[in-house]
PDB file of N, CA and C in Angstrom:
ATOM      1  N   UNK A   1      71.034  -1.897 -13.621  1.00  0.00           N
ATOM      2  CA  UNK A   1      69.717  -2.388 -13.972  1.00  0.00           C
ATOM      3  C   UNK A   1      68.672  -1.554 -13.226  1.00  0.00           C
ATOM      4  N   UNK A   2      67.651  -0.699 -13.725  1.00  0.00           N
ATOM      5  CA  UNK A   2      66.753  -0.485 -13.544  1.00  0.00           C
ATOM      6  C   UNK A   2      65.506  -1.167 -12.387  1.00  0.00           C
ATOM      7  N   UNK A   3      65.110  -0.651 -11.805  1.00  0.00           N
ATOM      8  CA  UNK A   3      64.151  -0.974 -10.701  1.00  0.00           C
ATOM      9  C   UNK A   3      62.722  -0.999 -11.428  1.00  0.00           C
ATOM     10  N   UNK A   4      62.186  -1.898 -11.477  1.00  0.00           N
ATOM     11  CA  UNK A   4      60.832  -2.182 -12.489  1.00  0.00           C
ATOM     12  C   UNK A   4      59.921  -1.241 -11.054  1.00  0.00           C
ATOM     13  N   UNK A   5      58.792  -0.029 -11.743  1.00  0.00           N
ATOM     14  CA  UNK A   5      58.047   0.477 -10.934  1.00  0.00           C
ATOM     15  C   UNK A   5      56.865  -0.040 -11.160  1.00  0.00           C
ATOM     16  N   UNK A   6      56.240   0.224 -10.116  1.00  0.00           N
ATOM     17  CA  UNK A   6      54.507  -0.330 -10.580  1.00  0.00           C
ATOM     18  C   UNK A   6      53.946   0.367 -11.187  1.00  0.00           C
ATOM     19  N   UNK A   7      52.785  -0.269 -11.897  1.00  0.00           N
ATOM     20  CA  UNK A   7      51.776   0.556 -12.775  1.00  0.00           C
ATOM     21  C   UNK A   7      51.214   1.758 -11.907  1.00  0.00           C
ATOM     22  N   UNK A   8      50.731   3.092 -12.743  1.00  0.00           N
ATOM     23  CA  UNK A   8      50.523   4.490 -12.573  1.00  0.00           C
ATOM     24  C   UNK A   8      48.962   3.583 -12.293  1.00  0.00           C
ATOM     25  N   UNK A   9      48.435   3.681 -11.059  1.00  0.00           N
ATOM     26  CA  UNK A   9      47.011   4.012 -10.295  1.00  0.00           C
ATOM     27  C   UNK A   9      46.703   5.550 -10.379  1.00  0.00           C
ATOM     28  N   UNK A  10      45.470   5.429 -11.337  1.00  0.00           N
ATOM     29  CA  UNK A  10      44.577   6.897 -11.215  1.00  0.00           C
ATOM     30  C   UNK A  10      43.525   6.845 -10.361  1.00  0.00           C
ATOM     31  N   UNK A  11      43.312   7.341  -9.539  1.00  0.00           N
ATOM     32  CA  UNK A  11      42.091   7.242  -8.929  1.00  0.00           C
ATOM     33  C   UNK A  11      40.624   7.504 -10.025  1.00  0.00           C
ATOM     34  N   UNK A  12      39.979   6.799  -9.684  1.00  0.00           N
ATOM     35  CA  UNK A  12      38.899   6.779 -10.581  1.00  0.00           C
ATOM     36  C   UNK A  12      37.782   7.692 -10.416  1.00  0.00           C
ATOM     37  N   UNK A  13      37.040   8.329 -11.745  1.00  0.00           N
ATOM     38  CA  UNK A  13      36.509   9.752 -11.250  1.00  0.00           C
ATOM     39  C   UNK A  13      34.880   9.246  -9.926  1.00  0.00           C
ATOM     40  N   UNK A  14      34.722  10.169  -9.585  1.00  0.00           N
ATOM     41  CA  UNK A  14      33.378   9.199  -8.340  1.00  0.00           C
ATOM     42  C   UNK A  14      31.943   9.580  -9.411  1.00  0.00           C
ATOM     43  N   UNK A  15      31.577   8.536  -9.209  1.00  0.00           N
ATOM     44  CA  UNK A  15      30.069   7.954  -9.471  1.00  0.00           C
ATOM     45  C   UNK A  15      29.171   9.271 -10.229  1.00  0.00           C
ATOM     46  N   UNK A  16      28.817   9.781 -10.861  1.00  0.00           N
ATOM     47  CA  UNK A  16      27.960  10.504 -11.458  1.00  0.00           C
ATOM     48  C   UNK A  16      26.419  10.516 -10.851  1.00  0.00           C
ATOM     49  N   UNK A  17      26.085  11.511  -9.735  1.00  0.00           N
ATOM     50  CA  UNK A  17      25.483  11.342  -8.898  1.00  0.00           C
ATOM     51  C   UNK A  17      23.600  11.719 -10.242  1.00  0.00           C
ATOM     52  N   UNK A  18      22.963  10.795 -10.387  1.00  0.00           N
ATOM     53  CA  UNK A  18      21.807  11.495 -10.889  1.00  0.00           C
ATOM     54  C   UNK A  18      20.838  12.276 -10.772  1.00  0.00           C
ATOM     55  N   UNK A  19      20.445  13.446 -11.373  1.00  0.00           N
ATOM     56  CA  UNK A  19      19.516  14.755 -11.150  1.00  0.00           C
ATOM     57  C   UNK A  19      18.445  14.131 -11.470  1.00  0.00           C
ATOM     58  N   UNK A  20      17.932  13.528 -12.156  1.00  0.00           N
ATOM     59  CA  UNK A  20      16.621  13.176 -12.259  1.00  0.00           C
ATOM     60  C   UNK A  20      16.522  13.993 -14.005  1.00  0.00           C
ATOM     61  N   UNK A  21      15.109  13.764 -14.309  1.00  0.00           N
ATOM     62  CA  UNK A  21      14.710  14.615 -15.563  1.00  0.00           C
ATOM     63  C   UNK A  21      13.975  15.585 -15.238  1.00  0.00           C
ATOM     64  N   UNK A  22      13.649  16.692 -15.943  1.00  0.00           N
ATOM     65  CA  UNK A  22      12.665  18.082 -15.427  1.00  0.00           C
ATOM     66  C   UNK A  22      12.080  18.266 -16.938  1.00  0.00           C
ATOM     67  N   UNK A  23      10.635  18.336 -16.540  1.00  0.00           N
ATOM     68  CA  UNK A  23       9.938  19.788 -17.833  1.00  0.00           C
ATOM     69  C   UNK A  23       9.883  20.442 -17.238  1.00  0.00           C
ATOM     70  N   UNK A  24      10.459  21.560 -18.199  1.00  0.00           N
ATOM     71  CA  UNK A  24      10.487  23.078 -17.547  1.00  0.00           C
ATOM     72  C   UNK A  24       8.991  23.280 -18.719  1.00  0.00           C
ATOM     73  N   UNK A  25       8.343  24.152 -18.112  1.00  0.00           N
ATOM     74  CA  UNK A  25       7.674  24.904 -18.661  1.00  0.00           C
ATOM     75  C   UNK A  25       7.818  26.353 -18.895  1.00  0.00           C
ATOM     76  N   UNK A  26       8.105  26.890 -20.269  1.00  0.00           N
ATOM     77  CA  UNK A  26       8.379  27.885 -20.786  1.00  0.00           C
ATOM     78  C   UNK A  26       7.854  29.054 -20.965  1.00  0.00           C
ATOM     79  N   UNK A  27       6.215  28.931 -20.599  1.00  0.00           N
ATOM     80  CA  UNK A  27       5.244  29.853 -20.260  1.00  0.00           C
ATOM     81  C   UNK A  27       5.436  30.406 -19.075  1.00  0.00           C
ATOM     82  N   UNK A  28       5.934  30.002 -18.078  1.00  0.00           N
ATOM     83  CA  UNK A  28       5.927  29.845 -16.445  1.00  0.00           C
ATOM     84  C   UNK A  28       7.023  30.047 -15.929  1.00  0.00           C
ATOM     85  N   UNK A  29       7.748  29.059 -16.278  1.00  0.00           N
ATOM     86  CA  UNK A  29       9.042  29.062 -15.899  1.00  0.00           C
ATOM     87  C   UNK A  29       9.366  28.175 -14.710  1.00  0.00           C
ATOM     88  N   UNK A  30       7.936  27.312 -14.695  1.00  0.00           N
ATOM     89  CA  UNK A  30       8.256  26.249 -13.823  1.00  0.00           C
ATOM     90  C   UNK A  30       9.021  24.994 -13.972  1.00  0.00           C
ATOM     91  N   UNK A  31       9.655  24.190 -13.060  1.00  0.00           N
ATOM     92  CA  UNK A  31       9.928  22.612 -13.417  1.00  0.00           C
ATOM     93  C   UNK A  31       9.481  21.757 -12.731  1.00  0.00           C
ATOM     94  N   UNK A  32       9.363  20.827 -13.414  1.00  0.00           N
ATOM     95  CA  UNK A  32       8.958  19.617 -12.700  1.00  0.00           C
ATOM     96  C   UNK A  32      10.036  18.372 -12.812  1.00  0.00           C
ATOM     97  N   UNK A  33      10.159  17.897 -11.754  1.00  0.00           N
ATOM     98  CA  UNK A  33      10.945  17.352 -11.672  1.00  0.00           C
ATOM     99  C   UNK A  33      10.207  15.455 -12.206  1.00  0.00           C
ATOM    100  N   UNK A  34      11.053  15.051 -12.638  1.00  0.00           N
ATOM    101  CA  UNK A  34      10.402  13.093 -12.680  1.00  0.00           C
ATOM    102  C   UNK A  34      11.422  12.508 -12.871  1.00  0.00           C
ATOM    103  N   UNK A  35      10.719  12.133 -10.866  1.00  0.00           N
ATOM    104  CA  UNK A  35      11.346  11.143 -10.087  1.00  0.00           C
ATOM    105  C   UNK A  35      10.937   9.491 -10.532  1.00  0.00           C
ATOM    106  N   UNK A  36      10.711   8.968  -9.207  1.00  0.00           N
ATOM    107  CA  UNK A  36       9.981   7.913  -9.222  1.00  0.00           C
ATOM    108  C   UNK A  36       8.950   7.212  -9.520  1.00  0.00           C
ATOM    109  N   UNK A  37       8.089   8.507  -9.422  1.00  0.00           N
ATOM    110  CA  UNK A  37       6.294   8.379  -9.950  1.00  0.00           C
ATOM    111  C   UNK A  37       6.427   9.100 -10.770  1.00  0.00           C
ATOM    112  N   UNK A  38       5.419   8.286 -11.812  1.00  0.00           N
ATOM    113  CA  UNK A  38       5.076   9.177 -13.192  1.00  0.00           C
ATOM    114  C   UNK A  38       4.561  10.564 -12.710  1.00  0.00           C
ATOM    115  N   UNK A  39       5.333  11.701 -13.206  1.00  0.00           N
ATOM    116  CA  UNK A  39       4.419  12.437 -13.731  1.00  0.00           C
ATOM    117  C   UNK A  39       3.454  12.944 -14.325  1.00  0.00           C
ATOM    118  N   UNK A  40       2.181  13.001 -13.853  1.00  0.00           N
ATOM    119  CA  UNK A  40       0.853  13.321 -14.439  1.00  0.00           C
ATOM    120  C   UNK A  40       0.823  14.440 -14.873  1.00  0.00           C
ATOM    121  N   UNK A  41      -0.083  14.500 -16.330  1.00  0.00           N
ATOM    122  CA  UNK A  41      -0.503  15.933 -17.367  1.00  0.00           C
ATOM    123  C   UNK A  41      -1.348  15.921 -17.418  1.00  0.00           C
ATOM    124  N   UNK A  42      -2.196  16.818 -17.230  1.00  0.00           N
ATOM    125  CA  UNK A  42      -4.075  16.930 -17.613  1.00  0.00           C
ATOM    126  C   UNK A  42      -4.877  18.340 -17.197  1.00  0.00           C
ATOM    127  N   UNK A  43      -5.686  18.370 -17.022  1.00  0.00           N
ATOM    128  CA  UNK A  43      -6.541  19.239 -16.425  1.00  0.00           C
ATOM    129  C   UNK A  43      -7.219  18.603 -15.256  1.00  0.00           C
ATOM    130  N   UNK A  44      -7.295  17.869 -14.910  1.00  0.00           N
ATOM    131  CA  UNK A  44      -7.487  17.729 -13.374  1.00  0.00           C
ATOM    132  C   UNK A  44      -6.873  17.985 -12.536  1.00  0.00           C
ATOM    133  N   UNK A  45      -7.160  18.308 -11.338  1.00  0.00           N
ATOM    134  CA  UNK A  45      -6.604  19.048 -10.058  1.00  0.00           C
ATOM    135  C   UNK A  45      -5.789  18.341  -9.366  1.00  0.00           C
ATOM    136  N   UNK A  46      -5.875  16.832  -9.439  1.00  0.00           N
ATOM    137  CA  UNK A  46      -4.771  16.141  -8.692  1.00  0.00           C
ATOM    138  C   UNK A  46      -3.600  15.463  -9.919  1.00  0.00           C
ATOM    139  N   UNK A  47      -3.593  16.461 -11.110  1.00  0.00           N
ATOM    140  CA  UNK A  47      -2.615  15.676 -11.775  1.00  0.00           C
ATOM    141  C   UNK A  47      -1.214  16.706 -11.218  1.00  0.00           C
ATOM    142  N   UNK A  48      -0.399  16.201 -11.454  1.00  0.00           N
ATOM    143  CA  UNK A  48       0.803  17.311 -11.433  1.00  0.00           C
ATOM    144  C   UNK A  48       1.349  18.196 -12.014  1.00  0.00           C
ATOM    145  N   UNK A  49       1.232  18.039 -13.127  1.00  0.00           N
ATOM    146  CA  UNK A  49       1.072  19.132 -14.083  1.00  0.00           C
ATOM    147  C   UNK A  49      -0.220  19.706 -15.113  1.00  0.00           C
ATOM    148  N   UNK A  50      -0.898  21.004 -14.717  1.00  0.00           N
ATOM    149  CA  UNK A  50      -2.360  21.551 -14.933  1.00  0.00           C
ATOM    150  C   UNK A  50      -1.778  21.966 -16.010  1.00  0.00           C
ATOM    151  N   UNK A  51      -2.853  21.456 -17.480  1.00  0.00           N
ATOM    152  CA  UNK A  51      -2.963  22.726 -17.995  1.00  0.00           C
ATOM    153  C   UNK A  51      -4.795  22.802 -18.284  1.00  0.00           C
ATOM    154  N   UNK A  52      -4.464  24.137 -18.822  1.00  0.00           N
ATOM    155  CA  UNK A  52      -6.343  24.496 -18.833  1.00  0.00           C
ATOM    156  C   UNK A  52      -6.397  24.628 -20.513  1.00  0.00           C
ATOM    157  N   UNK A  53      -6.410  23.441 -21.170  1.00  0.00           N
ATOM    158  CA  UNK A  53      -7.180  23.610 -22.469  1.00  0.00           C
ATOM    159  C   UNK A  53      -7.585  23.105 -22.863  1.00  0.00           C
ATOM    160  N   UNK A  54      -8.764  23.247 -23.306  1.00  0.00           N
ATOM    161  CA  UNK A  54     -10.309  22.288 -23.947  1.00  0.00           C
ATOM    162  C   UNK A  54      -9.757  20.973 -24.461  1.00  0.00           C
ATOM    163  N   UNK A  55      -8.477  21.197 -25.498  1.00  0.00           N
ATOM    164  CA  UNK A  55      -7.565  19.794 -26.148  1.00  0.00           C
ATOM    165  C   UNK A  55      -7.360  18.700 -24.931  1.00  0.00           C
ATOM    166  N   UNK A  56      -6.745  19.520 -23.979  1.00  0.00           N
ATOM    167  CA  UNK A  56      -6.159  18.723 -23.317  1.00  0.00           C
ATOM    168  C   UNK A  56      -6.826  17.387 -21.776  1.00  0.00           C
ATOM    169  N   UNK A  57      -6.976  16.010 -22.474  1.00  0.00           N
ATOM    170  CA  UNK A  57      -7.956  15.508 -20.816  1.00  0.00           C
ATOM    171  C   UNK A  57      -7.292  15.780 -19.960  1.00  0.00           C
ATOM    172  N   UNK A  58      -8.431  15.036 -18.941  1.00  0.00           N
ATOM    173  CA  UNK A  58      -8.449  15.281 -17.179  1.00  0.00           C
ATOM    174  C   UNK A  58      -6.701  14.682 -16.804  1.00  0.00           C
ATOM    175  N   UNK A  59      -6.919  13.538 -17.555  1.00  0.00           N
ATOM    176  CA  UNK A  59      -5.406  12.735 -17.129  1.00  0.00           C
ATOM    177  C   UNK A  59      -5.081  12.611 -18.686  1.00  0.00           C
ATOM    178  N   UNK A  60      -4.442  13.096 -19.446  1.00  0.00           N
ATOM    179  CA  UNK A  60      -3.584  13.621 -20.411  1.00  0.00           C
ATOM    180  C   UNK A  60      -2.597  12.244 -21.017  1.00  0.00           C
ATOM    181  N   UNK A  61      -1.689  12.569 -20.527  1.00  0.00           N
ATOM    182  CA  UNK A  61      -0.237  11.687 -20.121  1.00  0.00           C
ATOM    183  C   UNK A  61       0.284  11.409 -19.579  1.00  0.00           C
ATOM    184  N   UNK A  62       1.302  11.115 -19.450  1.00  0.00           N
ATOM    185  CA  UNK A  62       2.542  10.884 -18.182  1.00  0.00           C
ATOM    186  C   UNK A  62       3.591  10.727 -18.679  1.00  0.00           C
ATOM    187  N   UNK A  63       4.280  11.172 -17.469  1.00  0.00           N
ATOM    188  CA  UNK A  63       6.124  10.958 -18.515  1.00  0.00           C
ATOM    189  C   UNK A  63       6.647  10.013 -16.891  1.00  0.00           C
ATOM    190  N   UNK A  64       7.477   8.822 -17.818  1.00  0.00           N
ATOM    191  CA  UNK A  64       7.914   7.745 -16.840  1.00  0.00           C
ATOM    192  C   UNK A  64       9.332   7.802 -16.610  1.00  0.00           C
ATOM    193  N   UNK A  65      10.124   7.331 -15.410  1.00  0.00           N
ATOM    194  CA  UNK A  65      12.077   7.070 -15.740  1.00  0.00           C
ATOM    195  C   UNK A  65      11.609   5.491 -15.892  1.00  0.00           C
ATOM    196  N   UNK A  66      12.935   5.062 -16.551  1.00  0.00           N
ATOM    197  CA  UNK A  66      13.065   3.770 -16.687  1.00  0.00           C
ATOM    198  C   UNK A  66      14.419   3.491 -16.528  1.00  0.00           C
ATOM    199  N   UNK A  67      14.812   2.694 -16.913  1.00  0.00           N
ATOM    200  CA  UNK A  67      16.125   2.132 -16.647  1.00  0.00           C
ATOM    201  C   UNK A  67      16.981   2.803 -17.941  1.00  0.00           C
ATOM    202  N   UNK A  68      16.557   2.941 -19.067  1.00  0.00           N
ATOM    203  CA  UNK A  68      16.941   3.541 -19.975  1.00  0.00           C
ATOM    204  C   UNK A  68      16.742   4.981 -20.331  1.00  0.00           C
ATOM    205  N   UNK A  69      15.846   5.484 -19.461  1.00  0.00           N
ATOM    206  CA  UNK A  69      15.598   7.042 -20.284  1.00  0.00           C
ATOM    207  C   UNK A  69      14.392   7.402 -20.028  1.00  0.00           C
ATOM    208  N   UNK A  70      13.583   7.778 -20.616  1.00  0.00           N
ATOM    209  CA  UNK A  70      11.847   8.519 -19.702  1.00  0.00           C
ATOM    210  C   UNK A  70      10.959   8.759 -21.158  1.00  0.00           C
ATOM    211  N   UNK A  71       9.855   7.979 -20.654  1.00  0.00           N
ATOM    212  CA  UNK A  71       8.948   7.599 -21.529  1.00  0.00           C
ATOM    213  C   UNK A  71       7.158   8.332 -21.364  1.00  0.00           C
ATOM    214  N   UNK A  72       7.368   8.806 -22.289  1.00  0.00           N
ATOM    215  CA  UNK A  72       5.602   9.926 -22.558  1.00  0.00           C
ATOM    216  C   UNK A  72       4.773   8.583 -22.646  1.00  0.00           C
ATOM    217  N   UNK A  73       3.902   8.412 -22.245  1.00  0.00           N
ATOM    218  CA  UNK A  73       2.486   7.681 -22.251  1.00  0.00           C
ATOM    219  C   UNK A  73       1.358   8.640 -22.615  1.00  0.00           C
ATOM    220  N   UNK A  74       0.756   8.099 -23.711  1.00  0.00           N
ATOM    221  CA  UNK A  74      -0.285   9.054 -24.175  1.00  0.00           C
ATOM    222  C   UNK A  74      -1.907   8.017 -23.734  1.00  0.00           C
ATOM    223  N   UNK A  75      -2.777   8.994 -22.395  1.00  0.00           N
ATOM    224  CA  UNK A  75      -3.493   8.244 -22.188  1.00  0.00           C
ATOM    225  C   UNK A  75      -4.712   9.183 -22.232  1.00  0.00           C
ATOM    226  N   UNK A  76      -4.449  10.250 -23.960  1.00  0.00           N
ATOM    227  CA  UNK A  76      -5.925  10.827 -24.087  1.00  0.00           C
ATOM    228  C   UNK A  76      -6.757  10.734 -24.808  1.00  0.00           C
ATOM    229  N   UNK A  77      -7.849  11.210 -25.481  1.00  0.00           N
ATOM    230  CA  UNK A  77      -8.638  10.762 -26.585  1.00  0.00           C
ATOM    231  C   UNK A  77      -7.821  11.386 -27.973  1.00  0.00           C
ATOM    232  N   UNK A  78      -7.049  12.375 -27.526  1.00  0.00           N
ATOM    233  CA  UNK A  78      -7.099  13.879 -28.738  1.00  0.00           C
ATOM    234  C   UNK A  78      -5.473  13.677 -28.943  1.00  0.00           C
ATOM    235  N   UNK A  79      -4.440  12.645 -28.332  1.00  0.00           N
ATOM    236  CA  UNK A  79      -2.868  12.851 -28.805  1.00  0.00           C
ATOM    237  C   UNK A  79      -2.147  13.780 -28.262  1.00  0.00           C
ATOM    238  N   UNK A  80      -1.139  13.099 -28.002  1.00  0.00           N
ATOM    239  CA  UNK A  80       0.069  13.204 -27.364  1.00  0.00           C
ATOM    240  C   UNK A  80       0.735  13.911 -28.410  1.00  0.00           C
ATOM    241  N   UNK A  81       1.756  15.317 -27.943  1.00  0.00           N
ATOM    242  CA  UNK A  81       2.841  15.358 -29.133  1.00  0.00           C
ATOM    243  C   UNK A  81       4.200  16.027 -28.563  1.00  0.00           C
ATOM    244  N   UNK A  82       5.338  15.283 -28.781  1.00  0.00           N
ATOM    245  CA  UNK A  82       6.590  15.600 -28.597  1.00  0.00           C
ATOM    246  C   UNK A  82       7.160  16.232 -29.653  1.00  0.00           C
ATOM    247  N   UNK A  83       7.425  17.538 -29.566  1.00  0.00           N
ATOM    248  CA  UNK A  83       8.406  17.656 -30.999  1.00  0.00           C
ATOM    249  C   UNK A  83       7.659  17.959 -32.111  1.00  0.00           C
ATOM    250  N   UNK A  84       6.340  18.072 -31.976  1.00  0.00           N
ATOM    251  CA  UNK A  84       5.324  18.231 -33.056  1.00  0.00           C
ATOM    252  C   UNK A  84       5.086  16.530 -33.710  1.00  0.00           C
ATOM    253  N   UNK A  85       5.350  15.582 -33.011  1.00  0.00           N
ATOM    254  CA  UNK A  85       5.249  14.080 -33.325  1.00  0.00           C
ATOM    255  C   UNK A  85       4.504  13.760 -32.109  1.00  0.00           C
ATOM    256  N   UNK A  86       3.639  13.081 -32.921  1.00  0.00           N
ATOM    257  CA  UNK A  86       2.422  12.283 -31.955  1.00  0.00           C
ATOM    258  C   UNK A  86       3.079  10.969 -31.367  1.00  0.00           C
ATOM    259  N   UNK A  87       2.706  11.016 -29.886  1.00  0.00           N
ATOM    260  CA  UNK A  87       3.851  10.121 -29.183  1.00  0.00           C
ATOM    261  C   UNK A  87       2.646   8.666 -29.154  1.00  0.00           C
TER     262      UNK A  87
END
């Protein structure tokens, strides 16, 4: 008679440590990373990400994390667009 063995234990793979999200900017070649605080878009000097064009306001947008995924807020007069879709 056979010796009953115990069940095969795999160790389980470890935790999927998270990077965060980045816009890279493709003109530049910069990234930005979004963390915790929204990332700010605009032409003002204390947003975090500058750009310089007449379209674009002082405070623009923002891109948020959430528990699910990261969310554009469009907070300008002139529209938001992802993808060529107005967010």
């Amino acid at each position: 008679m056979a010796v009953p063995r115990p069940p095969l234990v795999r160790d389980s793979a470890p935790a999927a440590i998270p990077t965060g999200g980045r816009l890279v900017c493709l003109q530049r070649g910069t990234q930005h990373v979004v963390g915790v605080h929204p990332l700010v878009i605009g032409r003002a000097a204390e947003c975090d990400i500058q750009v310089e064009e007449a379209s674009v306001s002082r405070q623009h947008a923002c891109v948020l994390r959430t528990p699910t995924g990261y969310v554009v807020v469009d907070s300008s007069t002139h529209g938001t667009y992802v993808n060529y879709e107005r967010v």
